[in-house]
N, C-alpha and C. Protein backbone atom coordinates (compact mmCIF):
# COMPACT_ATOMS: atom_id res chain seq x y z
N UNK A 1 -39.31 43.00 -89.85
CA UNK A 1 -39.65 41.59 -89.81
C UNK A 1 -40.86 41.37 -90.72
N UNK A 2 -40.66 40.50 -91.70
CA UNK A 2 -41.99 40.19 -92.54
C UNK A 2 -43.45 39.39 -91.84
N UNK A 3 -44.51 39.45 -92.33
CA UNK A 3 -45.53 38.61 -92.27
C UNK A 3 -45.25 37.34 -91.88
N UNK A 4 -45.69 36.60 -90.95
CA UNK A 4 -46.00 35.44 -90.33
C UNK A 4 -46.45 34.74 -91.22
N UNK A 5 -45.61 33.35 -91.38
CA UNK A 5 -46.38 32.12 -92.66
C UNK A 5 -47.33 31.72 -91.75
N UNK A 6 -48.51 30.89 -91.67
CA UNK A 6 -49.24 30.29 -90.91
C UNK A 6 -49.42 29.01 -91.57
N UNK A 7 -49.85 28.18 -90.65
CA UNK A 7 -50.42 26.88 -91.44
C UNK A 7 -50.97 26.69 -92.17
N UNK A 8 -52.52 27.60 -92.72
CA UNK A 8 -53.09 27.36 -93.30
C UNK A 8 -52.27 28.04 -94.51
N UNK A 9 -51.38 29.37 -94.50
CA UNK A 9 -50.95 29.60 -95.66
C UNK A 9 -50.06 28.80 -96.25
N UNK A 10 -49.42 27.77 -95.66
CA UNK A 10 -48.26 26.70 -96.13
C UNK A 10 -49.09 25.46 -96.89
N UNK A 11 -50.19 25.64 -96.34
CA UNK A 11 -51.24 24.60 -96.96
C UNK A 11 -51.98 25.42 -98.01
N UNK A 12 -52.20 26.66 -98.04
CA UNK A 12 -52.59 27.29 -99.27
C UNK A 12 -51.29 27.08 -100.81
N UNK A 13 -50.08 27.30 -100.35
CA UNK A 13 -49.28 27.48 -100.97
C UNK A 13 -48.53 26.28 -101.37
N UNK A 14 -49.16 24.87 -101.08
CA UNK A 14 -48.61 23.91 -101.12
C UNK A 14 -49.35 23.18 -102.32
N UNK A 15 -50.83 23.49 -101.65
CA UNK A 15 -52.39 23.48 -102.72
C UNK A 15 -51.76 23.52 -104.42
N UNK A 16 -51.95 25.30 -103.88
CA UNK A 16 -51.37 25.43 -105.32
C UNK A 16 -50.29 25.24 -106.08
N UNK A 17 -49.45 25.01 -105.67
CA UNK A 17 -47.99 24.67 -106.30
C UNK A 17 -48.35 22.71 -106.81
N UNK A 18 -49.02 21.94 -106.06
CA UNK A 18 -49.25 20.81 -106.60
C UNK A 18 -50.47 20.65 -106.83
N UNK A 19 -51.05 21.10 -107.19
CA UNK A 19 -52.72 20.75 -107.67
C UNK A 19 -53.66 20.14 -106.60
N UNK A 20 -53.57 19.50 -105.47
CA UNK A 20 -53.72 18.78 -104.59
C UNK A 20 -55.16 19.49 -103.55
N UNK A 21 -55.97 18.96 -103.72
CA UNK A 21 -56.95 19.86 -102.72
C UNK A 21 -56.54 20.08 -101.02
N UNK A 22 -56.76 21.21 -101.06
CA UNK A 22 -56.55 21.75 -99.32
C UNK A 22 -56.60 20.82 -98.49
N UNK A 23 -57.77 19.97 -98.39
CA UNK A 23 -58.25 19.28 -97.43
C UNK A 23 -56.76 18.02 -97.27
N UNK A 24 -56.36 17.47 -98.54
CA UNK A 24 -55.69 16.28 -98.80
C UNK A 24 -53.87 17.01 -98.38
N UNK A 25 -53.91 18.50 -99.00
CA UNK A 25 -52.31 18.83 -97.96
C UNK A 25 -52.55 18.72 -96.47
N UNK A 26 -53.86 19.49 -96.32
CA UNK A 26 -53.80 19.90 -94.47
C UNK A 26 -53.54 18.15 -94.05
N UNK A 27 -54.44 17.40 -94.43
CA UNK A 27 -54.47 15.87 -93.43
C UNK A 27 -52.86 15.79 -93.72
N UNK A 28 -51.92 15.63 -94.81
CA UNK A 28 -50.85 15.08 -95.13
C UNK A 28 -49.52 15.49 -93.85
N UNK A 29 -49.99 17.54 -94.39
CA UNK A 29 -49.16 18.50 -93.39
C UNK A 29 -49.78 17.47 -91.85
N UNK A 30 -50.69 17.36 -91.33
CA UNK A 30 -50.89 16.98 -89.87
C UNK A 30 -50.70 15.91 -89.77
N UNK A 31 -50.35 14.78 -90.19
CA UNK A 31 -49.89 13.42 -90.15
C UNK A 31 -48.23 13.30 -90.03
N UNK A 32 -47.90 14.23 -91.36
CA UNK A 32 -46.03 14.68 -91.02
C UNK A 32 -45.63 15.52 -89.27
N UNK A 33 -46.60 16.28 -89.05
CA UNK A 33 -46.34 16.96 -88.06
C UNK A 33 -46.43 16.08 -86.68
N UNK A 34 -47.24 15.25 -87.10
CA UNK A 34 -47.70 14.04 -85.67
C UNK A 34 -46.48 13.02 -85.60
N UNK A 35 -45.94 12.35 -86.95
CA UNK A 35 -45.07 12.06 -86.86
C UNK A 35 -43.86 12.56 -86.08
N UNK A 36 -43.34 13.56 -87.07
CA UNK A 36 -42.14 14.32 -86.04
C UNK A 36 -42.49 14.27 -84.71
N UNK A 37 -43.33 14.75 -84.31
CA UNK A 37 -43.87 14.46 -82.60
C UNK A 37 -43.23 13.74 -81.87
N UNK A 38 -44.18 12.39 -82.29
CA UNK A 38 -44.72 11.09 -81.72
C UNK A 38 -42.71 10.67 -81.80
N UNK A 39 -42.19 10.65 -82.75
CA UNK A 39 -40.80 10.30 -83.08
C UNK A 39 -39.48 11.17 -81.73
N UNK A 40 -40.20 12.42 -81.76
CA UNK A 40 -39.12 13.07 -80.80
C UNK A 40 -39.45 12.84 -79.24
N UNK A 41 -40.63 12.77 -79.31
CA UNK A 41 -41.00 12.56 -77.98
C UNK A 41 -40.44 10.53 -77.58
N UNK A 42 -40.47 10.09 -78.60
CA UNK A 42 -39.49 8.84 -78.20
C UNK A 42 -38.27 9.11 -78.03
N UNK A 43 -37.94 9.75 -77.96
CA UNK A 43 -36.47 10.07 -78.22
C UNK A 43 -35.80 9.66 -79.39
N UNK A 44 -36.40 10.25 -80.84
CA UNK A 44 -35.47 9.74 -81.63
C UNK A 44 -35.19 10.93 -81.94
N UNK A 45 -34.06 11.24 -82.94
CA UNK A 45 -34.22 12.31 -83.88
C UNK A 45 -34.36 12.42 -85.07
N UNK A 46 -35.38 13.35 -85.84
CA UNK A 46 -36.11 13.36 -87.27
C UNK A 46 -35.01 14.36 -88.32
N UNK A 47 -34.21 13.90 -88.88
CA UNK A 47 -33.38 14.33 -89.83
C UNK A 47 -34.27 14.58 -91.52
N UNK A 48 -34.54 15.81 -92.04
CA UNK A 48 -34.95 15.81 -92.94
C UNK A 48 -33.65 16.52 -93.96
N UNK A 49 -33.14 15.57 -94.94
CA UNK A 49 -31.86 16.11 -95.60
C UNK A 49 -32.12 17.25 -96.41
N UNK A 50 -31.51 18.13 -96.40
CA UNK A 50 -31.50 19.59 -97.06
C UNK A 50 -32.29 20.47 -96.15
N UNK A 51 -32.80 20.26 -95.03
CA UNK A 51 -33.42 21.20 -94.51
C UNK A 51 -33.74 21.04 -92.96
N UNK A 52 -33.34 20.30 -92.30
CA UNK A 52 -32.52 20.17 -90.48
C UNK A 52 -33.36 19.07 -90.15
N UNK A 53 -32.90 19.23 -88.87
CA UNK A 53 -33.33 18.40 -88.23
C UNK A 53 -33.97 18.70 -86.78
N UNK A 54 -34.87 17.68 -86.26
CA UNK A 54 -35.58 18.01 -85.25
C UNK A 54 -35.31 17.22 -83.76
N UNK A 55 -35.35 17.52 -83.00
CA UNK A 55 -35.42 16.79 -81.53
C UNK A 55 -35.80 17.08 -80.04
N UNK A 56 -35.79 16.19 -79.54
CA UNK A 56 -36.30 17.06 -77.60
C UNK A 56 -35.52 17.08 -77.38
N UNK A 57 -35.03 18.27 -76.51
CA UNK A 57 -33.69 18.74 -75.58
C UNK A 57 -34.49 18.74 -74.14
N UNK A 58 -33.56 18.24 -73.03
CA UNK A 58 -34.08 18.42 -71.56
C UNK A 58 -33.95 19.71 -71.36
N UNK A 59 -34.35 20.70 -70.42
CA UNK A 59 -33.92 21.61 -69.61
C UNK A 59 -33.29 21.49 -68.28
N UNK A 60 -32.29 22.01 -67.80
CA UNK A 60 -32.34 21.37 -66.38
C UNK A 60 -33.06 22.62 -65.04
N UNK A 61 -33.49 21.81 -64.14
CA UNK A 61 -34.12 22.71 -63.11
C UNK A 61 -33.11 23.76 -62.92
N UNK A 62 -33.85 24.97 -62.56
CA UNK A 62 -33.06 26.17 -61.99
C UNK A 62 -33.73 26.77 -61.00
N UNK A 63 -33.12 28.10 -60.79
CA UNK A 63 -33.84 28.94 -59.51
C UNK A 63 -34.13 30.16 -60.18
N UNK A 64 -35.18 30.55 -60.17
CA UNK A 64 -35.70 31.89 -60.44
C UNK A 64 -36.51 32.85 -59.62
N UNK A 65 -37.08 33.34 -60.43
CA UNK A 65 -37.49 34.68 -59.19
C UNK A 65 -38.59 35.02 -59.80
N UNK A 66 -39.46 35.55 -59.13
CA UNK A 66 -41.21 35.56 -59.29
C UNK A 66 -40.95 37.15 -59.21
N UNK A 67 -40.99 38.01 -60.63
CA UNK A 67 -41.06 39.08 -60.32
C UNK A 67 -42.19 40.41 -59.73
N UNK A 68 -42.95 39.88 -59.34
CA UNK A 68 -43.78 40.48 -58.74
C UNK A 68 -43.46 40.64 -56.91
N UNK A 69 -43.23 39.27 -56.66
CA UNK A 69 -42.58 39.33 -55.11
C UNK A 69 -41.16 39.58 -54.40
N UNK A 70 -40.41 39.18 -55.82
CA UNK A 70 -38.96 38.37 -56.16
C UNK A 70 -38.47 37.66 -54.67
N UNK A 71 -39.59 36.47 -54.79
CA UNK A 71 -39.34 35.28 -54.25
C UNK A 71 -38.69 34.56 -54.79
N UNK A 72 -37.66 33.73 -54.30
CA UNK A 72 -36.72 32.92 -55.67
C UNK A 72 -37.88 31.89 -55.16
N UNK A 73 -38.10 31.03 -56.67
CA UNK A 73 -38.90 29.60 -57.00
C UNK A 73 -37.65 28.78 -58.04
N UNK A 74 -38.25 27.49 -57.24
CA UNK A 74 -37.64 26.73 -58.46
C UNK A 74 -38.60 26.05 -59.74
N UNK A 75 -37.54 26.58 -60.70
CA UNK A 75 -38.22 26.29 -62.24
C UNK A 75 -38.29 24.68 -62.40
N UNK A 76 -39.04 23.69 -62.30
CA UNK A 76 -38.74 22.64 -62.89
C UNK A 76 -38.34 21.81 -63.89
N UNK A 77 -37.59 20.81 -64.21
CA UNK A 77 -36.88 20.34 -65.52
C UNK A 77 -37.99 20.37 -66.30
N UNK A 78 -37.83 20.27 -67.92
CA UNK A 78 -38.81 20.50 -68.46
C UNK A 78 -37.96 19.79 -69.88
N UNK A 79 -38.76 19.29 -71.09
CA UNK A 79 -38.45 18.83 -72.37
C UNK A 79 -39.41 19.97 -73.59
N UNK A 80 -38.01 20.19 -74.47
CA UNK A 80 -38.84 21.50 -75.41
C UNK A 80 -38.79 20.41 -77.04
N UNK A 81 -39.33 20.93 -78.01
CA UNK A 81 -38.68 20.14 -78.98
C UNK A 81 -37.76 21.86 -80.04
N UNK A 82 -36.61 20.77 -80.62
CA UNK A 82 -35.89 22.31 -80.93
C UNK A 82 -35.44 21.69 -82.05
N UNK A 83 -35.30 22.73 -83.33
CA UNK A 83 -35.04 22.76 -84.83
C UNK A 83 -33.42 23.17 -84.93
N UNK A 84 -32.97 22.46 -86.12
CA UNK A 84 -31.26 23.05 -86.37
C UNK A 84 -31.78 22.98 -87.94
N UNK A 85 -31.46 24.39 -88.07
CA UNK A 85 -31.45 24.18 -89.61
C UNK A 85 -30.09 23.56 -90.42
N UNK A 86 -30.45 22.86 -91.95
CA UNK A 86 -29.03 22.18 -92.37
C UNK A 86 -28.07 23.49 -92.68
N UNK A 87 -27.24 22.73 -92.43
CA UNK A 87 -26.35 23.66 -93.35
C UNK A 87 -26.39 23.75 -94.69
N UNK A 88 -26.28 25.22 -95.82
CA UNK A 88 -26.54 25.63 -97.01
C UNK A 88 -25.44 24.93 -97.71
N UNK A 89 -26.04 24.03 -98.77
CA UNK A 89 -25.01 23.59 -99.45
C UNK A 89 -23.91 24.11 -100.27
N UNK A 90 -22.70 23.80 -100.10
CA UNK A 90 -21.52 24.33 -101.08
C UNK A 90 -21.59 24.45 -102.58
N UNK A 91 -21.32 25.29 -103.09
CA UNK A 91 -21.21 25.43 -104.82
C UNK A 91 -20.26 25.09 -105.69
C-alpha cells in the first residue's frame, strides 16, 4: 500500500501545479469541502462529473455485542457520508 496523500500534500501539489499560494488553495480546498458537507447533510447529492459522487447514507440500528463482556447492545441508527467513484470513461 503506498503513502497516504494528506491535505496539506493535495494543497502542496495543487500550489504548485497552478501557481496559486498555499494559503489561497487551502481556504478554496476548505470552502469546497464545507460545501459538499453542508449539501449532503441536507440531503442532497454532490455529483462531480468525471470523478463521483458524494452523499449521506442512513445506517439502520442493529444488535451487537460488547466484546469484552459479550453483552449484546444495541448499535444506534447513525448517518455516514459515502463516495462512488465515476465510472472510467470508454475509448
Amino acid at each position: 500500500m503506498g503513502k497516504t496523500f494528506s491535505k496539506s500534500d493535495l494543497v502542496d501539489a495543487v500550489a504548485a501545479q497552478t501557481g496559486f499560494a498555499k494559503t489561497n488553495v487551502k481556504d478554496m480546498l476548505d470552502a469546497t469541502l464545507g460545501v459538499i458537507t453542508a449539501q449532503t447533510e441536507a440531503g442532497s447529492k454532490v455529483t462531480l462529473m468525471g470523478f463521483g459522487s458524494f452523499e449521506q447514507r442512513q445506517k439502520k440500528a442493529r444488535m451487537g455485542r460488547n466484546p469484552a463482556t459479550g453483552e449484546q447492545v444495541e448499535i444506534p441508527a447513525s448517518a455516514h457520508l459515502a463516495f462512488k467513484p465515476a465510472k472510467p470513461k470508454k475509448s
